[in-house]
Structure formats: C-alpha cells, structure tokens
N, C-alpha and C. Protein backbone atom coordinates (compact mmCIF):
# COMPACT_ATOMS: atom_id res chain seq x y z
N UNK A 1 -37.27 -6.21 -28.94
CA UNK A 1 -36.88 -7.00 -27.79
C UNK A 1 -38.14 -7.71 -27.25
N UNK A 2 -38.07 -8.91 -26.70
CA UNK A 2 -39.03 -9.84 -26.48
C UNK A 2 -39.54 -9.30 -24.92
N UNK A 3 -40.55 -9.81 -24.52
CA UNK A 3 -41.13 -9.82 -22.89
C UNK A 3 -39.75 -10.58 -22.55
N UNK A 4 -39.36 -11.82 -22.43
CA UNK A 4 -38.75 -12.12 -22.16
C UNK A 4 -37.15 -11.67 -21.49
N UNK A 5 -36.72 -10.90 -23.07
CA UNK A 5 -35.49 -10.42 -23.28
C UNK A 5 -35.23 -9.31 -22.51
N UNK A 6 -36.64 -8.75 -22.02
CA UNK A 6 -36.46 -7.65 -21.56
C UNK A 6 -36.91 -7.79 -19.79
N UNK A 7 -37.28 -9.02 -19.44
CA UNK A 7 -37.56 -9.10 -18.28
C UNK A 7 -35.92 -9.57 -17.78
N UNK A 8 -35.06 -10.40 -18.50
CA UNK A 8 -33.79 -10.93 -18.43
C UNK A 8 -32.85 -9.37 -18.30
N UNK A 9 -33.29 -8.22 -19.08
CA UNK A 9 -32.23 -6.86 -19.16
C UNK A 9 -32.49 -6.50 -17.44
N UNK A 10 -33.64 -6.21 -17.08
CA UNK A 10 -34.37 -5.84 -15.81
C UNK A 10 -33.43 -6.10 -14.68
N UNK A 11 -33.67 -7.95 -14.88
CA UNK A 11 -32.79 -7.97 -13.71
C UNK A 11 -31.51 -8.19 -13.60
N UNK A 12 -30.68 -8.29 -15.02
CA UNK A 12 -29.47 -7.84 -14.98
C UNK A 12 -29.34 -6.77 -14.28
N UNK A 13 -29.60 -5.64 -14.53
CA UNK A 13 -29.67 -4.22 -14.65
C UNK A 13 -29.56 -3.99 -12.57
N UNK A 14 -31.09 -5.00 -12.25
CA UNK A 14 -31.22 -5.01 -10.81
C UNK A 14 -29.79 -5.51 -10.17
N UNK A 15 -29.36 -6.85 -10.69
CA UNK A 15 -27.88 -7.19 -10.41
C UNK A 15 -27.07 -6.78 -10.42
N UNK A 16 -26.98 -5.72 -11.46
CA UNK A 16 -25.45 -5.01 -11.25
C UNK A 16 -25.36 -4.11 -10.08
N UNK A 17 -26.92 -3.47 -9.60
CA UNK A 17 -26.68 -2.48 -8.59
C UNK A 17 -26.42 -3.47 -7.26
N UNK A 18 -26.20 -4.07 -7.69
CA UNK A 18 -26.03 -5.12 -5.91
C UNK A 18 -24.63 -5.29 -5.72
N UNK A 19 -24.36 -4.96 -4.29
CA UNK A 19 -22.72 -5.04 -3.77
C UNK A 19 -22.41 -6.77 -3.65
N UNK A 20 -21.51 -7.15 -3.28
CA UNK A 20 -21.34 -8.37 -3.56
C UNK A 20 -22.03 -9.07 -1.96
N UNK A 21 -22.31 -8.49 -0.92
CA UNK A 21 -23.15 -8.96 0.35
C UNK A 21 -24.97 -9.14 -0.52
N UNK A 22 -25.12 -8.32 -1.21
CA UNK A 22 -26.38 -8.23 -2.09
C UNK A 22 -26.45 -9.34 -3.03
N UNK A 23 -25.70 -9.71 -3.56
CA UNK A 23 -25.45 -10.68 -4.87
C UNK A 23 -25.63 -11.88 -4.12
N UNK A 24 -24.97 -12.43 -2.78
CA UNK A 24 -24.88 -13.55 -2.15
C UNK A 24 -26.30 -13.53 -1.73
N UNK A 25 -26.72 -12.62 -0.92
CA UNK A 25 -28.26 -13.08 -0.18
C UNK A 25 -29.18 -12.77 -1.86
N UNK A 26 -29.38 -12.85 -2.36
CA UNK A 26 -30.16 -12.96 -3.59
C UNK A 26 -29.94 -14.34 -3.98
N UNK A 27 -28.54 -14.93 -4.17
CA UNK A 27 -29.04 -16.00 -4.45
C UNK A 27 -29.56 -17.03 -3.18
N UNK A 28 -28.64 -16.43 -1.88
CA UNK A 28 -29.22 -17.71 -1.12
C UNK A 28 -30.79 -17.19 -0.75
N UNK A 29 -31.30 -16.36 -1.18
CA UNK A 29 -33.15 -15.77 -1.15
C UNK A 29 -33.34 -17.19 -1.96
N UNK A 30 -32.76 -17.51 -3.10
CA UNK A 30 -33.21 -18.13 -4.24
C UNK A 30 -33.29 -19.96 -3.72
N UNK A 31 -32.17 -20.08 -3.14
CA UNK A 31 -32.28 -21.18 -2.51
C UNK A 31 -32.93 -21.85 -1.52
N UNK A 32 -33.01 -20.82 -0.96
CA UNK A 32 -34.11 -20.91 0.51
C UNK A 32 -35.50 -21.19 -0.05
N UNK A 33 -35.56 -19.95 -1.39
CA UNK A 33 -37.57 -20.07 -1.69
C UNK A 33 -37.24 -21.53 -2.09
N UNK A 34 -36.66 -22.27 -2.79
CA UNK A 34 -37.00 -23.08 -3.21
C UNK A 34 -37.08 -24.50 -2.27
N UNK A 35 -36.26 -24.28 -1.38
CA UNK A 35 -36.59 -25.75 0.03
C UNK A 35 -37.89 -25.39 0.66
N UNK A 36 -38.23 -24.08 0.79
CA UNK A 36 -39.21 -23.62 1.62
C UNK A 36 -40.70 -24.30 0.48
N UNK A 37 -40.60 -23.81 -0.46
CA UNK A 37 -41.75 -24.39 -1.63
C UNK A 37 -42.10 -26.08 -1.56
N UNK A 38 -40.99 -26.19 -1.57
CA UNK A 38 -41.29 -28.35 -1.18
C UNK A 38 -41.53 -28.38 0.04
N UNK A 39 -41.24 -27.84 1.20
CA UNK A 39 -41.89 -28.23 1.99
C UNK A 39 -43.44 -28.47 2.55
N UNK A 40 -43.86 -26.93 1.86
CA UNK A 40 -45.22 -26.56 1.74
C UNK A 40 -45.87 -27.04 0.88
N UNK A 41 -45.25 -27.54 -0.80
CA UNK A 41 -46.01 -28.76 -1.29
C UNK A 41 -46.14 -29.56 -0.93
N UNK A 42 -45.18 -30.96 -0.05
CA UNK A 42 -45.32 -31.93 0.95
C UNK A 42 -46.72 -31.37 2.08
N UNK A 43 -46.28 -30.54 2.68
CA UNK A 43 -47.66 -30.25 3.87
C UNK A 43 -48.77 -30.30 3.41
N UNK A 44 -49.10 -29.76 2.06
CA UNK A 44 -49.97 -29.23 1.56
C UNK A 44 -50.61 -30.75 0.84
N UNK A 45 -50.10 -31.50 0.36
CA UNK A 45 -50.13 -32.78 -0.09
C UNK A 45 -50.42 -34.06 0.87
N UNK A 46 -50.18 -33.18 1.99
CA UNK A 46 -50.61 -34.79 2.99
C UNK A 46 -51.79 -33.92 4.12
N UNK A 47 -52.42 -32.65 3.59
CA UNK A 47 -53.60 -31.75 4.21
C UNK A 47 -53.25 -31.42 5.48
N UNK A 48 -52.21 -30.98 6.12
CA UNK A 48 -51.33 -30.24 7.07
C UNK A 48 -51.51 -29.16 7.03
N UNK A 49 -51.80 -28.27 8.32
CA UNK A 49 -52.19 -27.62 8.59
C UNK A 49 -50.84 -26.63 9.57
N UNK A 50 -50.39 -25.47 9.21
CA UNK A 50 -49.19 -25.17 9.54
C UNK A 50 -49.30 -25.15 11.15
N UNK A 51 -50.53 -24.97 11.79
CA UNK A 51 -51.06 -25.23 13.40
C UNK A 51 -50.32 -27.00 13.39
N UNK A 52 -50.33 -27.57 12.08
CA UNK A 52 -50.29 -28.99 12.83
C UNK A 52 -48.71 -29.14 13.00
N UNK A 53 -48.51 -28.87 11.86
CA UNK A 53 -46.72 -28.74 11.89
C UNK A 53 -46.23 -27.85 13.07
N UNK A 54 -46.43 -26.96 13.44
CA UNK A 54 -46.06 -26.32 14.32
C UNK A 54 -46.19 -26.93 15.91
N UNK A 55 -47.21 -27.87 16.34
CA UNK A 55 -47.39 -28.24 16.84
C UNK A 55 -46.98 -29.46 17.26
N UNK A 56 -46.29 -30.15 15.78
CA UNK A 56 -45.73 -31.27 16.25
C UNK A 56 -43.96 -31.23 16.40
N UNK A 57 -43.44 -29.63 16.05
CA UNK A 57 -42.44 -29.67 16.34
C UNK A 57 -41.89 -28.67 17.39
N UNK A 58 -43.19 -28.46 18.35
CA UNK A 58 -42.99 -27.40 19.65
C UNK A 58 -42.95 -26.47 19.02
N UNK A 59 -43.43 -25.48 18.14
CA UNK A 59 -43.13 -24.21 18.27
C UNK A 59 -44.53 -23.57 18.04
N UNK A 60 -44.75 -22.21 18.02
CA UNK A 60 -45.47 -21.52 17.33
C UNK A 60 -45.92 -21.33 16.06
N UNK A 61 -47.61 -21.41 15.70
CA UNK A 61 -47.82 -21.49 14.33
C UNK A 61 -46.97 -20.20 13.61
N UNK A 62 -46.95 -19.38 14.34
CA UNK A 62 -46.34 -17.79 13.52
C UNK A 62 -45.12 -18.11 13.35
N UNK A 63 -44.04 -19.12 13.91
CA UNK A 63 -42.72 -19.83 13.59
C UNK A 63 -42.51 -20.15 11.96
N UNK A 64 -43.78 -21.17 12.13
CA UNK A 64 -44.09 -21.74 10.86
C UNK A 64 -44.53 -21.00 9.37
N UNK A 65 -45.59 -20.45 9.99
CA UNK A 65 -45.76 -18.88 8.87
C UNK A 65 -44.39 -17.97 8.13
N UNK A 66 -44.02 -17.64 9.05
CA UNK A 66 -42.80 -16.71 9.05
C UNK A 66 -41.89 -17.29 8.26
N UNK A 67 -41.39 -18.81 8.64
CA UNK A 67 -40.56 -19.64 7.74
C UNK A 67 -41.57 -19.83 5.90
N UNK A 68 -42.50 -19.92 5.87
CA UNK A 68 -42.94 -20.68 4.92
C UNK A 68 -43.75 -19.39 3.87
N UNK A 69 -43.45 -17.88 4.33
CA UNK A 69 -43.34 -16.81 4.00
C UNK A 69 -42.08 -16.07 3.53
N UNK A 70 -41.07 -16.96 4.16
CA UNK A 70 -39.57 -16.17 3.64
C UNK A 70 -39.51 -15.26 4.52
N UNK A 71 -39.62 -14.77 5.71
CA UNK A 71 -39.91 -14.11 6.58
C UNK A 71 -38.44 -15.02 7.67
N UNK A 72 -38.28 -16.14 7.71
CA UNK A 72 -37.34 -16.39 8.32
C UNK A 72 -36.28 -18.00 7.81
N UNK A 73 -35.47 -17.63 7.80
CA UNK A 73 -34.45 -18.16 7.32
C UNK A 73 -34.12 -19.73 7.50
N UNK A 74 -34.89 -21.08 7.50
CA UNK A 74 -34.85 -22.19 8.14
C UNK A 74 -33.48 -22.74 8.02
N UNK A 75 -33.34 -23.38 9.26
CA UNK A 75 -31.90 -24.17 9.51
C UNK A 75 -31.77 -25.39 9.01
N UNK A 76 -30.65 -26.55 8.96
CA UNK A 76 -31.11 -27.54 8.68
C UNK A 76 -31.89 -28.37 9.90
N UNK A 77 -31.54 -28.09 10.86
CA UNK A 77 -32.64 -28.93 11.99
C UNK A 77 -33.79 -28.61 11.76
N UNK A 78 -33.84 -27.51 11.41
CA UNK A 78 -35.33 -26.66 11.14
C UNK A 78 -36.24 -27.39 10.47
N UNK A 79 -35.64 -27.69 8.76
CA UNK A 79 -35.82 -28.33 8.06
C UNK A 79 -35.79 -29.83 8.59
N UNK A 80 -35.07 -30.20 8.97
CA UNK A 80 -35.57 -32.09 9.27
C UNK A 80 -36.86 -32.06 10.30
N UNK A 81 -36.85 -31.13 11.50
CA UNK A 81 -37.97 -30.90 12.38
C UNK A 81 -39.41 -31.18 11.46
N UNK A 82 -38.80 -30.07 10.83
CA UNK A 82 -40.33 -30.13 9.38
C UNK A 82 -40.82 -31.28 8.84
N UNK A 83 -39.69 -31.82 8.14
CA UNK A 83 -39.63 -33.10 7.67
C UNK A 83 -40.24 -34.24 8.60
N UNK A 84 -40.21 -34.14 9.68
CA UNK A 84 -40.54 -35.41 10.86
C UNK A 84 -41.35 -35.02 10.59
N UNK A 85 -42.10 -33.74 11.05
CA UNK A 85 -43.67 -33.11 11.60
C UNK A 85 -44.46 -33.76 10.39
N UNK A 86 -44.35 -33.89 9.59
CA UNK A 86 -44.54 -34.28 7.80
C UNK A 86 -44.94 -36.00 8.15
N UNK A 87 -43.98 -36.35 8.89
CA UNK A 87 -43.97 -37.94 8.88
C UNK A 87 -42.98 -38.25 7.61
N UNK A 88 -42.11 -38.26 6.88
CA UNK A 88 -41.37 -38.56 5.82
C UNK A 88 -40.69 -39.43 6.20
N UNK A 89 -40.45 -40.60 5.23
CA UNK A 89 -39.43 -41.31 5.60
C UNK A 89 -38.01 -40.88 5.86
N UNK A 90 -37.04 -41.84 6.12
CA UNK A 90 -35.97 -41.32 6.27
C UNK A 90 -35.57 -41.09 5.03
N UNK A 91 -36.11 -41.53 4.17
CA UNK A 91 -35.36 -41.81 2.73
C UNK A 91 -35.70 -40.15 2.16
N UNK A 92 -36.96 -39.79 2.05
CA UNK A 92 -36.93 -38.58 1.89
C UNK A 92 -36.55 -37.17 2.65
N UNK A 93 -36.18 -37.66 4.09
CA UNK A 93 -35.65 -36.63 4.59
C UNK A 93 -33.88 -36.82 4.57
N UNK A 94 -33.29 -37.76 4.35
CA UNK A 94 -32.31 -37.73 3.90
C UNK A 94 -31.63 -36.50 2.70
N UNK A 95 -32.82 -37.10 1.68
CA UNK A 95 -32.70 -36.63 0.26
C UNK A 95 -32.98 -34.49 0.38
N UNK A 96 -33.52 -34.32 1.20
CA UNK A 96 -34.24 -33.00 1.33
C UNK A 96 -32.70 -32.48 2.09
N UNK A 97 -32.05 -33.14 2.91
CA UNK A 97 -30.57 -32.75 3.67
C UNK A 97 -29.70 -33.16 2.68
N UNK A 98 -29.60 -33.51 1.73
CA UNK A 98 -28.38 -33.97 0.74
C UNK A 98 -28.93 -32.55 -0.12
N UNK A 99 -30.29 -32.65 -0.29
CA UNK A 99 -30.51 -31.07 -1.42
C UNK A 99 -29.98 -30.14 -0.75
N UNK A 100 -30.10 -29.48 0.69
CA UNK A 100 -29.36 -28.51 1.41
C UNK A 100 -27.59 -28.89 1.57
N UNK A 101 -27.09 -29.40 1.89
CA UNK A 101 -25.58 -29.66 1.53
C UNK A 101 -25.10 -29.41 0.06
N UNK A 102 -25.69 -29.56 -0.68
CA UNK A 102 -25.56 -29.39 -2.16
C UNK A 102 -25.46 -28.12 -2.57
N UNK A 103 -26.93 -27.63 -2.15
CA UNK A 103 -26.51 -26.08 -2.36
C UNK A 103 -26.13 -25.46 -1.52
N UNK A 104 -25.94 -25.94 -0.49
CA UNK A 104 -24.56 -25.35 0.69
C UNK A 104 -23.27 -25.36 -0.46
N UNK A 105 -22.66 -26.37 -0.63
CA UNK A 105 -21.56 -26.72 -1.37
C UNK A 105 -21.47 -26.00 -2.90
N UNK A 106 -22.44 -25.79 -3.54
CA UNK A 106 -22.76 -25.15 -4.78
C UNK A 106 -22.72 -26.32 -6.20
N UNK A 107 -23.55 -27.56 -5.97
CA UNK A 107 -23.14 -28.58 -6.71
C UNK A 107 -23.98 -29.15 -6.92
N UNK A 108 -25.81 -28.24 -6.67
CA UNK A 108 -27.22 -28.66 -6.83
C UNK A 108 -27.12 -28.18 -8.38
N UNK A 109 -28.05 -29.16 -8.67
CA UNK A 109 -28.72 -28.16 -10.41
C UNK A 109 -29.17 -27.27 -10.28
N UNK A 110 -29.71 -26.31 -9.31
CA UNK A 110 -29.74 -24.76 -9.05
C UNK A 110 -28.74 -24.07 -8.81
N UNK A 111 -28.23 -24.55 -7.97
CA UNK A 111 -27.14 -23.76 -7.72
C UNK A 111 -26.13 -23.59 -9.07
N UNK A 112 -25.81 -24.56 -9.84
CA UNK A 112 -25.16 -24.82 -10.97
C UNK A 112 -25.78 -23.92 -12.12
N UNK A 113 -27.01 -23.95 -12.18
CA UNK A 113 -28.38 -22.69 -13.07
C UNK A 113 -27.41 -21.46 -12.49
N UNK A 114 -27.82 -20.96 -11.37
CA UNK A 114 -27.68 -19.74 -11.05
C UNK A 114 -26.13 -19.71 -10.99
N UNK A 115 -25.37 -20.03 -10.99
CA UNK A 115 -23.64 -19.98 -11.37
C UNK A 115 -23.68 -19.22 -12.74
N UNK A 116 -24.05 -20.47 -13.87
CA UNK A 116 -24.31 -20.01 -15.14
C UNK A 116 -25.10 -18.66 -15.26
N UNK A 117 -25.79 -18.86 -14.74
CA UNK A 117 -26.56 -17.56 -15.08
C UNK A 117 -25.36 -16.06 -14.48
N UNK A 118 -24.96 -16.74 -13.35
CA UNK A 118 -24.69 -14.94 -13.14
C UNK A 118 -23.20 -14.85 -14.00
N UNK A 119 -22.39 -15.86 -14.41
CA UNK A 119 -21.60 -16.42 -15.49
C UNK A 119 -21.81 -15.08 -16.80
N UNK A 120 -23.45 -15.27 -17.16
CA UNK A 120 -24.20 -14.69 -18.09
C UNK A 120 -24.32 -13.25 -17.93
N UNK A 121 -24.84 -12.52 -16.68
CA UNK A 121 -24.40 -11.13 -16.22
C UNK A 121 -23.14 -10.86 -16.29
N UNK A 122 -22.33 -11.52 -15.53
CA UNK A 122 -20.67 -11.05 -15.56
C UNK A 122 -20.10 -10.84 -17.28
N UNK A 123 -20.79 -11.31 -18.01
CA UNK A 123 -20.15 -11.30 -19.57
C UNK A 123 -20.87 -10.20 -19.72
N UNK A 124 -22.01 -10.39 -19.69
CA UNK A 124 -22.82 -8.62 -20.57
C UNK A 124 -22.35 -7.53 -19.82
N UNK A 125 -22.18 -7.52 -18.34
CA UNK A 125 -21.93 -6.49 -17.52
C UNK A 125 -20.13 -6.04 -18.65
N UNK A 126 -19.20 -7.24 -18.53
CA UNK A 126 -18.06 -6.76 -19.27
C UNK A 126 -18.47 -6.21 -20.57
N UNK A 127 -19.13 -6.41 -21.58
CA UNK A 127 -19.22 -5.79 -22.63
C UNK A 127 -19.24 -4.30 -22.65
C-alpha cells in the first residue's frame, strides 16, 4: 500500500467514526479553511497587517486572528468587511460572495470534490 493509499484508508477510517453532525462540520471545516486561506493570501499580497484589517473594519486584531486561525467561523458580511478592508474591487468581492453561495448551495468545484469524494467512502464503507 502506497503513503498515499494509506493516508486515503486513515481518513476514511476517521470518517466513518463521525455521526452525521460530525460529517457536516468536517466538511464545512473544509470550506471555511479554504475562503479563510484567500483571504490571507490577498492580505498577505497587498502587505496587510491583520492590526490593519482589523482596524479598518472596527474590530479587534484578536477578531481577525481568531477568524484567520479557524478559531472562528466568518459570516458573509464578515467576509465582504474583509474584502473592503483589502480595498478589492467590486468585481472581486462579488466573485469571493458568488464562491460562498456556491458552496452554500453545494455547486463549487469543492464542494462537488468533496461530494465525490465522500461518494468514494460511502462505496468502500458498503463493501
């Protein structure tokens, strides 16, 4: 069995022990890291400073931390707040709220990945 094959058994294995409240926040964990990651590449890309973001959207730097740690769960205002603090056009903060509706809806290419994939558990789990 490959590194691979066997990192894929792992977390099957982790998946099956999950109740179906477990199965849902795992993937939306999965969705979240991934809006939370672009955001912090954007910040990080225009030399933003989470004091600055935080500051330009009233809150506390530890707000900002906490969100950009997975530590707290961002909303979509949350997320456009961010997006302003950023300076983004509308065009890209549009696009960053069409990516959250999407995988709200389940009709992102992640969300569509992780369908398939757990598609892929539900078959081995039946075997």
């Amino acid at each position: 069995m490959s590194d691979e094959e066997k990192l894929i058994e792992q977390e099957r294995l982790m998946y099956e022990s999950f109740n179906e409240e477990q199965k849902r926040n795992y993937f939306v964990g999965l969705f979240v890291g991934e809006v939370v990651s672009s955001l912090i590449e954007k910040r990080k890309k225009y030399h933003l400073t989470q004091k600055q973001i935080a500051d330009a959207m009233n809150v506390k730097q530890s707000y900002i931390s906490r969100i950009e740690n997975l530590k707290k769960v961002p909303t979509l205002e949350t997320i456009g707040k961010y997006l302003f603090a950023i300076n983004h056009s509308v065009e890209e903060q549009l696009y960053f709220l069409k990516m959250m509706i999407d995988i709200e809806n389940g009709t992102s290419p992640l969300s569509k990945m992780l369908k398939q994939k757990n598609n892929v558990y539900r078959q081995a789990i039946a075997k």
